[in-house]
N, C-alpha and C. Protein backbone atom coordinates (compact mmCIF):
# COMPACT_ATOMS: atom_id res chain seq x y z
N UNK A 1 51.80 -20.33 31.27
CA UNK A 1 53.20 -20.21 30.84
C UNK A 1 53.44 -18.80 30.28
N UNK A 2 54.05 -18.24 30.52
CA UNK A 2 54.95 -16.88 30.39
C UNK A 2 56.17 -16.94 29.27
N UNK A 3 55.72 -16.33 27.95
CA UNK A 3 56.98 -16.39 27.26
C UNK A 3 57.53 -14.78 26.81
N UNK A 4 59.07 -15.04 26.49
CA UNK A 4 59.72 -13.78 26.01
C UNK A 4 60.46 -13.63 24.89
N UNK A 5 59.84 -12.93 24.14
CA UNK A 5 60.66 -12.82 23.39
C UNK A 5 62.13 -12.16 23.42
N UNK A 6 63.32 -12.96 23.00
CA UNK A 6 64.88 -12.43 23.37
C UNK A 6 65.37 -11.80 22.13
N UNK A 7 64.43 -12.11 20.57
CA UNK A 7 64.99 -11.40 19.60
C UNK A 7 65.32 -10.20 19.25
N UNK A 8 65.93 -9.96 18.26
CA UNK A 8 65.72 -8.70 18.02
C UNK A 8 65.41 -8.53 16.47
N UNK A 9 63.91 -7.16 16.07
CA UNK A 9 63.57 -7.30 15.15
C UNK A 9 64.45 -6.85 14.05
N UNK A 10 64.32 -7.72 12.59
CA UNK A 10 65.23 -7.21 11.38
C UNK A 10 64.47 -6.31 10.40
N UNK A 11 64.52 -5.38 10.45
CA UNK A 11 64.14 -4.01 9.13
C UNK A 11 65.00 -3.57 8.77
N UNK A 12 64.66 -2.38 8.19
CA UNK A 12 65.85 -1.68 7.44
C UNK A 12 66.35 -0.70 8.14
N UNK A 13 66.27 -0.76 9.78
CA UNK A 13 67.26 -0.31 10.58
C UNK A 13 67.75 -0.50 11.50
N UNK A 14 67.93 -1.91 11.02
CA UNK A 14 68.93 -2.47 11.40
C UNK A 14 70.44 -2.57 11.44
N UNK A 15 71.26 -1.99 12.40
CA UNK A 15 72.83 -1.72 12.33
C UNK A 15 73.75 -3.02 12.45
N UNK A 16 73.70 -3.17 10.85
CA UNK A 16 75.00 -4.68 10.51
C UNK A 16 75.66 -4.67 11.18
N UNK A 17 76.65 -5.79 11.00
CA UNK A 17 78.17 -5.37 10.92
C UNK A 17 78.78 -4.75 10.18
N UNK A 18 79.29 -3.61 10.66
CA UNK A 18 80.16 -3.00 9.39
C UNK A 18 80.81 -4.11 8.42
N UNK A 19 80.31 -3.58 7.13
CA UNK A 19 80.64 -4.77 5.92
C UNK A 19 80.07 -5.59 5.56
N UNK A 20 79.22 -5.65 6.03
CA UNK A 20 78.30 -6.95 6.33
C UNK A 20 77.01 -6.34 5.06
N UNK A 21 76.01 -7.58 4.52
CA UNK A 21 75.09 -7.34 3.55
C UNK A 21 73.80 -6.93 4.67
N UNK A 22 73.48 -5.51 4.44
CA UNK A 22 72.45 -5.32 5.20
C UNK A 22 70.59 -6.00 5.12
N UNK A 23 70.01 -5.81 5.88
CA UNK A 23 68.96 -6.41 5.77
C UNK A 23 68.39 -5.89 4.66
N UNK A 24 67.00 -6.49 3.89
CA UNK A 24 66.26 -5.58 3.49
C UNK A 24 65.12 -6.78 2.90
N UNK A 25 64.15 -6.05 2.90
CA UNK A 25 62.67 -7.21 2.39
C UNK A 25 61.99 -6.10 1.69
N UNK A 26 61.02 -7.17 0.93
CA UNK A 26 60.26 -6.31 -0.18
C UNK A 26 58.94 -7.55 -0.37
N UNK A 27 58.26 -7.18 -1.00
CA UNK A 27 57.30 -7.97 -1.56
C UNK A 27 57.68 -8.18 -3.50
N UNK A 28 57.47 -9.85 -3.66
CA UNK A 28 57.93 -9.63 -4.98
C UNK A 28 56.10 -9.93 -5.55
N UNK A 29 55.94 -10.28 -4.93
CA UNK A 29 54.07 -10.30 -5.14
C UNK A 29 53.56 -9.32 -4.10
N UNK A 30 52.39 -8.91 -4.97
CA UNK A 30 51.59 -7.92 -3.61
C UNK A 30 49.92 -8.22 -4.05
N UNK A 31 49.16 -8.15 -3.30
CA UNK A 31 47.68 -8.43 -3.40
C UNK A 31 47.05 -7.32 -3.49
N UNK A 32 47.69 -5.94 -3.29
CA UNK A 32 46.94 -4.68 -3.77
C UNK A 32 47.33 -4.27 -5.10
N UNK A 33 48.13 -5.22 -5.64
CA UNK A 33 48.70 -5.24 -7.18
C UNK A 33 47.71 -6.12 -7.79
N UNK A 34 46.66 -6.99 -7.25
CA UNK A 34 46.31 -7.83 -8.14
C UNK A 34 46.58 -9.21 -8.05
N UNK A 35 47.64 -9.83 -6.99
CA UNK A 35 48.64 -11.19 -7.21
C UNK A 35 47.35 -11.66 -6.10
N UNK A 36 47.13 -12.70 -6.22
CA UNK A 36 46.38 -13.99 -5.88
C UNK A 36 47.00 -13.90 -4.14
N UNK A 37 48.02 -13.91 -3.67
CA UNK A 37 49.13 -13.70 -2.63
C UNK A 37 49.97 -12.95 -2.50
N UNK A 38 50.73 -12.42 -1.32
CA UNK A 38 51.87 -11.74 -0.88
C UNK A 38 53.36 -12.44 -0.96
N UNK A 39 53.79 -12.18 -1.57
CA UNK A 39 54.98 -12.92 -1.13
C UNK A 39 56.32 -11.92 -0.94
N UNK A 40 57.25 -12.48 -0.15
CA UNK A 40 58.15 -11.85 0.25
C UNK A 40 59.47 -12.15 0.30
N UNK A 41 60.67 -11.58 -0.09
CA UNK A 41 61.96 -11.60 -0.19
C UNK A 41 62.51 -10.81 0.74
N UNK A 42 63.87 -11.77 1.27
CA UNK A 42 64.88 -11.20 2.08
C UNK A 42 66.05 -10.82 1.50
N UNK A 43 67.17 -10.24 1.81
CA UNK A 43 68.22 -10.85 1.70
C UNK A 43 69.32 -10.06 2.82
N UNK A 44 70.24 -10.85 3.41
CA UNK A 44 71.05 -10.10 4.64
C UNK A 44 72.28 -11.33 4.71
N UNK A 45 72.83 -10.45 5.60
CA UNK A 45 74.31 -11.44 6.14
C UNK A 45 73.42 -12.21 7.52
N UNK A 46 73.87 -13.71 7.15
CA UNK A 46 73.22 -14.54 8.30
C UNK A 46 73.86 -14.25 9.50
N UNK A 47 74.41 -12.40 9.88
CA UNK A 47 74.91 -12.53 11.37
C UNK A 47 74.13 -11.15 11.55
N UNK A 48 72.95 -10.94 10.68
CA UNK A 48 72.10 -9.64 11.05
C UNK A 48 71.91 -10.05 12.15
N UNK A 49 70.87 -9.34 12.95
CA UNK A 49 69.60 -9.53 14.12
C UNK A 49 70.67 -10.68 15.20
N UNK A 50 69.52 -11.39 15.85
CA UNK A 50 70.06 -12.00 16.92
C UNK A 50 70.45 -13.88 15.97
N UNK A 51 71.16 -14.26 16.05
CA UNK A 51 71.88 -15.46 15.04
C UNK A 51 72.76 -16.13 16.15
N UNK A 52 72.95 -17.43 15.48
CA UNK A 52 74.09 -18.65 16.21
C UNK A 52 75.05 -18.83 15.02
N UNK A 53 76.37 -18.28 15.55
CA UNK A 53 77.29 -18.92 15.05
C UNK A 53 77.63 -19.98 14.78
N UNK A 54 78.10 -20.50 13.59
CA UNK A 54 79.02 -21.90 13.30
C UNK A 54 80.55 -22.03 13.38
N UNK A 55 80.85 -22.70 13.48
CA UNK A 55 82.33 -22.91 13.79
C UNK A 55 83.19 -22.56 12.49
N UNK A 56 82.71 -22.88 11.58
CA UNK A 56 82.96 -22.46 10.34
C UNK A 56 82.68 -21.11 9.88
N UNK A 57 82.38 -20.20 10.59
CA UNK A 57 81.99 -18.97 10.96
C UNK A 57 83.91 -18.52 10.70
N UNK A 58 84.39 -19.00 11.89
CA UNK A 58 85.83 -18.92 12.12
C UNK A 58 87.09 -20.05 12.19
N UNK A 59 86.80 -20.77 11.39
CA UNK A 59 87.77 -22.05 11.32
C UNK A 59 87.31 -22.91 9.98
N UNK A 60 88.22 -22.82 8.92
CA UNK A 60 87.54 -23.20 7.98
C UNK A 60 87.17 -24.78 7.97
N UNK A 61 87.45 -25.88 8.43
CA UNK A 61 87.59 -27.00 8.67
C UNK A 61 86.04 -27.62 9.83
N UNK A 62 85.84 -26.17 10.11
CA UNK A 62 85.19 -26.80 11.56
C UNK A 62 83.17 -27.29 10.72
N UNK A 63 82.32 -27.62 11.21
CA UNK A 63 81.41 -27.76 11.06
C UNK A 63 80.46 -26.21 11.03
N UNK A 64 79.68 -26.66 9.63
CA UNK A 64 78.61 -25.65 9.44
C UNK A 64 77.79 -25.69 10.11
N UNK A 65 76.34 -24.79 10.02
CA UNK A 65 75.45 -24.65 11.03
C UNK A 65 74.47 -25.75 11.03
N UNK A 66 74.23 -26.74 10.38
CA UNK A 66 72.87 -27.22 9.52
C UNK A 66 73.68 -28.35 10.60
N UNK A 67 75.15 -28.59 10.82
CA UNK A 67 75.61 -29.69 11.63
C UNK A 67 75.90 -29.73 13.17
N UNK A 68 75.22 -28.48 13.29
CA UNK A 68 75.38 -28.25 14.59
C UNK A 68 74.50 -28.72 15.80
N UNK A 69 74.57 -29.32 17.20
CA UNK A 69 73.63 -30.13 17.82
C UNK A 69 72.80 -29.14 18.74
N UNK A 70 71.26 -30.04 17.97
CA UNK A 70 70.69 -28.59 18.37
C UNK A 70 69.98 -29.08 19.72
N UNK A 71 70.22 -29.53 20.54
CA UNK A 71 69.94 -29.68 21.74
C UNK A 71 70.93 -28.92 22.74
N UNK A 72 72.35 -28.02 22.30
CA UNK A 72 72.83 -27.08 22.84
C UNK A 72 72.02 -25.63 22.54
N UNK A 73 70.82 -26.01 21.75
CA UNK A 73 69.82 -24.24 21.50
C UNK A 73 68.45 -24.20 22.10
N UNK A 74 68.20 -25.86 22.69
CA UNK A 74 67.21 -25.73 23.66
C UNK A 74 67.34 -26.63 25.06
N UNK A 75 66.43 -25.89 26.36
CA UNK A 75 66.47 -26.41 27.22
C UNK A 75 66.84 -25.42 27.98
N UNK A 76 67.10 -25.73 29.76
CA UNK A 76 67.54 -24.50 31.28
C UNK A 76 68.30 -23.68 30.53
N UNK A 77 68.30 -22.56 30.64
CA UNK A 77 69.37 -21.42 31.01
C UNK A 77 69.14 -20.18 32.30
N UNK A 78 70.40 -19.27 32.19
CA UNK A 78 70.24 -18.50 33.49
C UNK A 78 70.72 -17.46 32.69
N UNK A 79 70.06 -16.27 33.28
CA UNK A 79 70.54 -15.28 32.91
C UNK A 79 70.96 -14.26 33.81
N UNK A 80 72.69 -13.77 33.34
CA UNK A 80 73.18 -12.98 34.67
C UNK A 80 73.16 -11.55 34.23
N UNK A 81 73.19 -10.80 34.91
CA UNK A 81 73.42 -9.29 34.80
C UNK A 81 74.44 -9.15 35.07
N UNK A 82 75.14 -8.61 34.04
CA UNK A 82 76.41 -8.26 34.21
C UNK A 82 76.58 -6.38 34.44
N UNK A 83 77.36 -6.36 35.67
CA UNK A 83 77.69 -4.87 36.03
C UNK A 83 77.91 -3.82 34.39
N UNK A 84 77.47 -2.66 34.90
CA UNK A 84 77.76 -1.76 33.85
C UNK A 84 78.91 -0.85 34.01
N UNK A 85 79.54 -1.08 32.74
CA UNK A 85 80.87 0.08 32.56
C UNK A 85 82.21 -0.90 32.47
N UNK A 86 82.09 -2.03 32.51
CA UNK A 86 83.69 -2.69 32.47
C UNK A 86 83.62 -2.82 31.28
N UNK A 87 84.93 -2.95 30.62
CA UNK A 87 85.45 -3.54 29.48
C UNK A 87 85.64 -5.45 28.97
N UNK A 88 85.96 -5.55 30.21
CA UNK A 88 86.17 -7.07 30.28
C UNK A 88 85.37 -7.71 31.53
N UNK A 89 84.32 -8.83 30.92
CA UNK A 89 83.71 -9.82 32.13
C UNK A 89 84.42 -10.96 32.16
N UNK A 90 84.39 -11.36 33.45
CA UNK A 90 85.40 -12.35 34.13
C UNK A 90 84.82 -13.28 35.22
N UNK A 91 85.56 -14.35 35.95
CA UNK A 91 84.87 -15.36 36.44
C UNK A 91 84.29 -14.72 37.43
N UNK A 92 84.82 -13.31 38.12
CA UNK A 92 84.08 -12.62 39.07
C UNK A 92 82.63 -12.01 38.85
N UNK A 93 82.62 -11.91 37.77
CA UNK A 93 81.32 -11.42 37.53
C UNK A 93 79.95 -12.48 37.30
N UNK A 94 80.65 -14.07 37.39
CA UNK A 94 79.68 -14.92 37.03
C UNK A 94 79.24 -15.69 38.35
N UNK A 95 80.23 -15.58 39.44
CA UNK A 95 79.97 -16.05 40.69
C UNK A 95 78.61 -16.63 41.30
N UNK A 96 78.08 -15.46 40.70
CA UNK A 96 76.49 -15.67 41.50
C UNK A 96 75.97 -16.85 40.70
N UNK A 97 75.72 -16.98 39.43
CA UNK A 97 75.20 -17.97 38.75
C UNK A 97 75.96 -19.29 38.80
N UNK A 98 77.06 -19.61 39.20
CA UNK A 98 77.74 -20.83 39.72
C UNK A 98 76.94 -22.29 39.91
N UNK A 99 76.23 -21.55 41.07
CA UNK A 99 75.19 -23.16 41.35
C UNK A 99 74.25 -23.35 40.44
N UNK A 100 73.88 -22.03 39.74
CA UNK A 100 72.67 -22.54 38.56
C UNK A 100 72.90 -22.96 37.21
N UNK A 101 74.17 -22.81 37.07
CA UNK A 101 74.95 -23.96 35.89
C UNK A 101 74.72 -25.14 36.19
N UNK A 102 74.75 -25.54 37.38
CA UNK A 102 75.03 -27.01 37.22
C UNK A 102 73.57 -27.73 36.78
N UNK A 103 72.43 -26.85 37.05
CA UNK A 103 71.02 -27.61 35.94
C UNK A 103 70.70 -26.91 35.22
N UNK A 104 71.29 -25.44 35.09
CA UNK A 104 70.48 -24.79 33.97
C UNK A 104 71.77 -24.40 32.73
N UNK A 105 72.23 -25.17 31.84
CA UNK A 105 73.81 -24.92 31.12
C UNK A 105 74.07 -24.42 30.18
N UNK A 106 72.72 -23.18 30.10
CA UNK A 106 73.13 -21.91 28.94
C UNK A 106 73.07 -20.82 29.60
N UNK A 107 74.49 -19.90 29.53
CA UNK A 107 74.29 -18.81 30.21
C UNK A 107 73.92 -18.12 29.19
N UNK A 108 73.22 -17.10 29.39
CA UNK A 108 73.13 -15.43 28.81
C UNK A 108 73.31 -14.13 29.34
N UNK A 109 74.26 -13.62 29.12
CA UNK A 109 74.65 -12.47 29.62
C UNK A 109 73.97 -10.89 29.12
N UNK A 110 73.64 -10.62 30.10
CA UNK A 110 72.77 -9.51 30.11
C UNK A 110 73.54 -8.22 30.56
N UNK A 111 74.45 -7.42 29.73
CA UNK A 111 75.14 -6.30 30.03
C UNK A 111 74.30 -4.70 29.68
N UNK A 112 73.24 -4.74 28.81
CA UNK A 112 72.59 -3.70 28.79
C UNK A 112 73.39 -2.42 27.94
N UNK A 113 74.46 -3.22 26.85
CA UNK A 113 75.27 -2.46 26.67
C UNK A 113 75.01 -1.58 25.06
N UNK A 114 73.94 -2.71 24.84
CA UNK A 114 73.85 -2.33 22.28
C UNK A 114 71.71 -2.88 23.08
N UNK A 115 71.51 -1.16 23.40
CA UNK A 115 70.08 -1.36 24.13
C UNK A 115 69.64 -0.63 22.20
N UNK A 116 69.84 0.01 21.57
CA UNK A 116 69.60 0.53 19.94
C UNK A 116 69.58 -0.59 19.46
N UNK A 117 69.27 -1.13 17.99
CA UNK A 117 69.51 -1.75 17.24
C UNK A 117 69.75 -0.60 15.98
N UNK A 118 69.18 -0.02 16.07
CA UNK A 118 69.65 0.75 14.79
C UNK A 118 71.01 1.41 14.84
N UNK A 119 71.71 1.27 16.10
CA UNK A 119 72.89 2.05 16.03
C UNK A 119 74.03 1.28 16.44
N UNK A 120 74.81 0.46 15.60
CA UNK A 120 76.07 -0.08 15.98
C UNK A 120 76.46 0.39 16.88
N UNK A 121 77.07 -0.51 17.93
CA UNK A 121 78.24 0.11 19.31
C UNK A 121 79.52 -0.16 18.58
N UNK A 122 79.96 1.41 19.36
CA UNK A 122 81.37 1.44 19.03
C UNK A 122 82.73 0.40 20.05
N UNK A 123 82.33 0.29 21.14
CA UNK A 123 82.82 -0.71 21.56
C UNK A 123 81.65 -1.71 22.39
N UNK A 124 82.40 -3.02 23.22
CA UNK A 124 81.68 -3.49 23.98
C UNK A 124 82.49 -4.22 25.11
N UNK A 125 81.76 -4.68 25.93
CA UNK A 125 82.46 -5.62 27.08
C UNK A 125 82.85 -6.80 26.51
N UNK A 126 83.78 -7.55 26.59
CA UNK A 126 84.14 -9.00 25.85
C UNK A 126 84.45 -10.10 27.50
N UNK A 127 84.34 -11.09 27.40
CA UNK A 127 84.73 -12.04 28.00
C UNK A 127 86.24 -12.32 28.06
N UNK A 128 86.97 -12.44 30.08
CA UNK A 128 88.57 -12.68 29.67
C UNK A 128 88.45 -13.93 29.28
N UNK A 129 90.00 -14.65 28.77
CA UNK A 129 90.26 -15.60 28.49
C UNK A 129 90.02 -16.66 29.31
N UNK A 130 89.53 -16.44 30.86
CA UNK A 130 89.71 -17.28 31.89
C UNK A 130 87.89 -18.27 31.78
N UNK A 131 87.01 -17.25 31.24
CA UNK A 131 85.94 -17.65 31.01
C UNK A 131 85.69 -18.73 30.18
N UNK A 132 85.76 -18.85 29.04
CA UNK A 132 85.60 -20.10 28.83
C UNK A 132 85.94 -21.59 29.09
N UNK A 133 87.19 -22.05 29.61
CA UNK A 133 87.35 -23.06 30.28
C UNK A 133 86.50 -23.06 32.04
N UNK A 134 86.01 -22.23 32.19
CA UNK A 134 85.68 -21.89 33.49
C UNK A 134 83.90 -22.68 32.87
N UNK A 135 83.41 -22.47 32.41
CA UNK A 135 82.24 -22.89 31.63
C UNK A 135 82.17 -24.41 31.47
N UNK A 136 83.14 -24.68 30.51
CA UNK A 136 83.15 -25.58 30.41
C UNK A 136 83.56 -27.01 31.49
N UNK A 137 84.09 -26.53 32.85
CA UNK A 137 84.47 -27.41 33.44
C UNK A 137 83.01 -27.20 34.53
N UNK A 138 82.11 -26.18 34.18
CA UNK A 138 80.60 -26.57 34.67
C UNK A 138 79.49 -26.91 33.91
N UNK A 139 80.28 -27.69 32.61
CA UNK A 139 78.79 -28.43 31.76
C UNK A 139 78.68 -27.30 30.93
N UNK A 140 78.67 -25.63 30.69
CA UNK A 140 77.88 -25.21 29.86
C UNK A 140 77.98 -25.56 28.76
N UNK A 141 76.87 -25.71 27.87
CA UNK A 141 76.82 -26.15 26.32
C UNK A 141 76.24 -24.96 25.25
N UNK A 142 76.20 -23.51 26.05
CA UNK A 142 75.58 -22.56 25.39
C UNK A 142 75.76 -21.11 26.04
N UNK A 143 76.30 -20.09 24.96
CA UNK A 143 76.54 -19.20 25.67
C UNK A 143 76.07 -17.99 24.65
N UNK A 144 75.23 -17.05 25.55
CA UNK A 144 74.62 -16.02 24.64
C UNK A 144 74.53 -14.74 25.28
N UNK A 145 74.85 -13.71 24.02
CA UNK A 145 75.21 -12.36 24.72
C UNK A 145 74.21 -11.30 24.15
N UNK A 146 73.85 -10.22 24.88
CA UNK A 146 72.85 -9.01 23.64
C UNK A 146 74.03 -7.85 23.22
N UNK A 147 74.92 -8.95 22.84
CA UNK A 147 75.96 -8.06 22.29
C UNK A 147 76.45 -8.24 20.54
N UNK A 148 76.68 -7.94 19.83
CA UNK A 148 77.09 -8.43 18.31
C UNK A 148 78.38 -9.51 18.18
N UNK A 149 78.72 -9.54 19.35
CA UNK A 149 80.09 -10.69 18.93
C UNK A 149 80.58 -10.81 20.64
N UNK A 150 81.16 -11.96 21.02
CA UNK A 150 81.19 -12.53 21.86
C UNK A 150 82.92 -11.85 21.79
N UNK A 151 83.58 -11.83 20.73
CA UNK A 151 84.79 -10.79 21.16
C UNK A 151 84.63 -9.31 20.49
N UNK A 152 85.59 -8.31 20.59
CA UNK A 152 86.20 -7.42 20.87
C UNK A 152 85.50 -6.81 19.14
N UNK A 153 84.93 -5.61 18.81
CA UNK A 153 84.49 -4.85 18.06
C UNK A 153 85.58 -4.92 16.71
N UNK A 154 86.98 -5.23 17.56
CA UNK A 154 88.21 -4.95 16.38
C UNK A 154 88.89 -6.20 16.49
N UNK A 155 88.45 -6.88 16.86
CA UNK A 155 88.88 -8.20 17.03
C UNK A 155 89.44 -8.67 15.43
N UNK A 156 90.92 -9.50 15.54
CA UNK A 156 91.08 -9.93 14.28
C UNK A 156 91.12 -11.62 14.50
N UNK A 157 91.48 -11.97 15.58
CA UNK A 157 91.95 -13.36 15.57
C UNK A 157 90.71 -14.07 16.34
N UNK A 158 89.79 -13.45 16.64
CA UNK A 158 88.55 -14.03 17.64
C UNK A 158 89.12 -15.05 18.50
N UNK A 159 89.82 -14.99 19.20
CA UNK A 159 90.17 -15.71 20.28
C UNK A 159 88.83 -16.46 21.18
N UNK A 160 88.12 -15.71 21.81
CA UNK A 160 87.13 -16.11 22.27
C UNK A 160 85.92 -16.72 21.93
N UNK A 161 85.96 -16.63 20.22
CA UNK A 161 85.02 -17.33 19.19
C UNK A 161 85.80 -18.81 19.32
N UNK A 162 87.27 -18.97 19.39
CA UNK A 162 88.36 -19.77 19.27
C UNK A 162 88.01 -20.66 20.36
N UNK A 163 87.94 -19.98 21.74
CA UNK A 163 88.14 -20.08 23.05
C UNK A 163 86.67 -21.44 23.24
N UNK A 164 85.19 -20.76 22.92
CA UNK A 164 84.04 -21.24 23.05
C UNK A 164 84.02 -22.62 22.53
N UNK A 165 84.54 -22.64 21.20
CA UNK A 165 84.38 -23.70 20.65
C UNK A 165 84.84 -24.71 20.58
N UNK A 166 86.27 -24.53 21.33
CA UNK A 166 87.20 -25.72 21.88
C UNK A 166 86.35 -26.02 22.98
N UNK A 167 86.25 -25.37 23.74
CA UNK A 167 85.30 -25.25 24.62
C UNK A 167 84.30 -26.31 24.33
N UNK A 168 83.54 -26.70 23.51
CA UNK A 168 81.95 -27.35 23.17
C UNK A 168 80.97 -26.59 23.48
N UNK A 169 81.26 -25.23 23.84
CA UNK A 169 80.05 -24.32 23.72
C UNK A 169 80.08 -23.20 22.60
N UNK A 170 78.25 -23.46 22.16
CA UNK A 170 78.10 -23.00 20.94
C UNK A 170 77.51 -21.42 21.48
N UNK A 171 77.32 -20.66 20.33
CA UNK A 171 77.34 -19.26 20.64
C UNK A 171 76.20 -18.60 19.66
N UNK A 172 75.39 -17.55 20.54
CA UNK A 172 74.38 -16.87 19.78
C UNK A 172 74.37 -15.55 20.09
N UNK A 173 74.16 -14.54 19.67
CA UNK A 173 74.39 -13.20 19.65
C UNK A 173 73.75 -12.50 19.27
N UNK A 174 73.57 -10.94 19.57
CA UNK A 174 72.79 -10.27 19.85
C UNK A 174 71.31 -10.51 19.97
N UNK A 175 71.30 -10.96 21.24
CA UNK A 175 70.27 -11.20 21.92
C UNK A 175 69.75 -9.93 22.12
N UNK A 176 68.10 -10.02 22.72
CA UNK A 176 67.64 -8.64 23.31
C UNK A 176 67.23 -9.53 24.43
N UNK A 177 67.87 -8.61 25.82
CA UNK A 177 67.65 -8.94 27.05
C UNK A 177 67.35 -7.90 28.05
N UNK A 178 66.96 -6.49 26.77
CA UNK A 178 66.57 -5.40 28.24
C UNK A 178 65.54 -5.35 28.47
N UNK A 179 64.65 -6.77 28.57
CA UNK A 179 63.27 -6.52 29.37
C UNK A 179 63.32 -7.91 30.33
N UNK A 180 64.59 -8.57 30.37
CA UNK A 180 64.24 -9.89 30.79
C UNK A 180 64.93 -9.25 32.53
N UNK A 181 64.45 -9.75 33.58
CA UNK A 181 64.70 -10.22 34.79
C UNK A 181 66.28 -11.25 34.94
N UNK A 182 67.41 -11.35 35.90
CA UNK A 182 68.20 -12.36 35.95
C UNK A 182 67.17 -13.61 36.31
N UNK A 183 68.25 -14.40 36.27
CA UNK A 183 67.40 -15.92 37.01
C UNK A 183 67.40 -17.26 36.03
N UNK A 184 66.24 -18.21 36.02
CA UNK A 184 66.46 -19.51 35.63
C UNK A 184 65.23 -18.90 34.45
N UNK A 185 65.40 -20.02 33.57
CA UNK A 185 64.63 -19.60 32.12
C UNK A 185 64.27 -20.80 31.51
N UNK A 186 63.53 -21.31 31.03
CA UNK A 186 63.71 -22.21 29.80
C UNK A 186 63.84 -21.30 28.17
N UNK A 187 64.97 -21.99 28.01
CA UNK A 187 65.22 -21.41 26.47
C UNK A 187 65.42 -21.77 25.08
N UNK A 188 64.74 -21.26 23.92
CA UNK A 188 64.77 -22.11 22.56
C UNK A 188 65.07 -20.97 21.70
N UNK A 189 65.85 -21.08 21.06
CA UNK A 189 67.13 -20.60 19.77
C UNK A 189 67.25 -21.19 19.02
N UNK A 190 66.67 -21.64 18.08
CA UNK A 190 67.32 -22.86 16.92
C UNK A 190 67.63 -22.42 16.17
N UNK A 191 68.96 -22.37 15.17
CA UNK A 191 68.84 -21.69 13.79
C UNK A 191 68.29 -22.11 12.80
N UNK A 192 68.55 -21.38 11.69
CA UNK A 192 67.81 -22.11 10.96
C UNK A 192 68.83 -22.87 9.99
N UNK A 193 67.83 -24.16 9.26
CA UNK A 193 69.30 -24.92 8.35
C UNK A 193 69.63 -24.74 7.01
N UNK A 194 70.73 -24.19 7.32
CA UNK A 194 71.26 -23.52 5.85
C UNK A 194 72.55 -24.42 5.58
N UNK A 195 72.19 -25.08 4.91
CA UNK A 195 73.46 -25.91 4.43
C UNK A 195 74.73 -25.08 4.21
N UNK A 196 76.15 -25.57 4.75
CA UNK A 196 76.91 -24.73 4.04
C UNK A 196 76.96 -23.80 5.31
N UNK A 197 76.74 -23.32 6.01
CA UNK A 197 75.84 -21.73 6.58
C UNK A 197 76.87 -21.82 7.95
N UNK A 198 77.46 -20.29 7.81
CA UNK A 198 78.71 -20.23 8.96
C UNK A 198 78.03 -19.43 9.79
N UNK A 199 76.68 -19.37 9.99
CA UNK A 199 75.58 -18.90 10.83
C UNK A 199 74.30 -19.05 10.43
N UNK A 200 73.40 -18.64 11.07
CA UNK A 200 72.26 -18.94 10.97
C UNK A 200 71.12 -17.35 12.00
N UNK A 201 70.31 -17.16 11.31
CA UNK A 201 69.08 -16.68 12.43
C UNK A 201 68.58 -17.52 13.11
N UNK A 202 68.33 -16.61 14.59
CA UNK A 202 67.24 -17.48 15.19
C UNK A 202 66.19 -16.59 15.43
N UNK A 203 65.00 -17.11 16.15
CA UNK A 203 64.04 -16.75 16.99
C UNK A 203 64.15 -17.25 18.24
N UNK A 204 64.81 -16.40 19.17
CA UNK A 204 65.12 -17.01 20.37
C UNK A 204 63.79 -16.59 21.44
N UNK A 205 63.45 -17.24 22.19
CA UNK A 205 63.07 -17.08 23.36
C UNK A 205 63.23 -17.70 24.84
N UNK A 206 62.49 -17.14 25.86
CA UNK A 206 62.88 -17.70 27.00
C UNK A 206 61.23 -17.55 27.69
N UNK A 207 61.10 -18.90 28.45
CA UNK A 207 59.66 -18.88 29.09
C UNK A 207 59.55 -19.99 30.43
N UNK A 208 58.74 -19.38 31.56
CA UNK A 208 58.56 -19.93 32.04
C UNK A 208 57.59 -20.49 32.88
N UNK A 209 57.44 -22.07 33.36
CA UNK A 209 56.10 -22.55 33.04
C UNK A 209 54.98 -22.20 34.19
């Protein structure tokens, strides 16, 4: 079995979201101090690194992450390559992966566009409006990008955060996908459970057997 890692690592250069509580770890025990053990502290905005949104992310009413079904973060996915240089991906660009929705029902989109982590993109490609009902009337239950947000850099109303979740597909972001191949995958993302939590980290990967 062949596995990949899709994460992306969190240090201290790591490029937030603007505004956002940046990463940072330390040791509050150290063993070259003397302490019996190492121990270690985080602290960051749960939409550092690669993370799954909650609905409550953007809808105050909607369900936190800890309630979210996590059998939409494992199992088939496909991963498409999406052309370089558009602004907006659309049902044309998903064509090819069509028949492999119907057994594999997490896409991940692979645009090659935020290949840095240390350096915020100033813009990115977003999904049209036509995409998500287009998804959903082929089963998908999961949709993941190696991008920081599934809409628009200046986005105020997240439409497409809006769009997904009416939808029943849940959403994970900034993926790292510039070493993966297109094609069929098995894939596991779980977040983690943070009560309360309008996101979550994951450790995503993709492997196959």
């Amino acid at each position: 079995m062949e596995i990949w890692d899709i994460s992306r690592a969190l240090n201290g250069t790591f490029a937030q979201w603007p505004g956002d509580t940046p990463f940072s770890f330390h040791l509050t025990s150290k063993m070259s101090d003397g302490a019996a053990v190492n121990v270690g502290a985080i602290e960051m905005s749960v939409h550092n690194g690669t993370h799954a949104d909650a609905p409550f992310h953007f809808e105050q009413q909607s369900p936190t992450i800890e309630k979210m079904p996590l059998e939409s973060y494992i199992g088939r996915a496909v991963v498409a390559q999406i052309p370089g240089g558009i602004c907006e991906i659309d049902v044309s660009h998903l064509g090819a992966v069509e028949h492999d929705l119907a057994h594999a029902p997490r896409l991940l989109l692979k645009t090659d566009r935020w290949l840095n982590s240390a350096a915020f993109p100033k813009s990115i490609p977003v999904i049209s409006p036509e995409v998500a009902p287009w998804l959903r009337a082929r089963g998908v239950k999961l949709l993941g990008v190696d991008l920081p947000s599934v809409d628009a850099i200046n986005a105020k109303d997240l439409a497409n955060h809006h769009a997904l979740t009416a939808a029943g597909i849940t959403i994970v972001e900034s993926l790292d996908l510039s070493a993966i191949a297109p094609g069929l995958y098995h894939f596991a993302g779980l977040p983690l459970k943070i009560e309360g939590g309008d996101g979550a980290p994951v450790r995503a990967i993709l492997w196959r057997d």
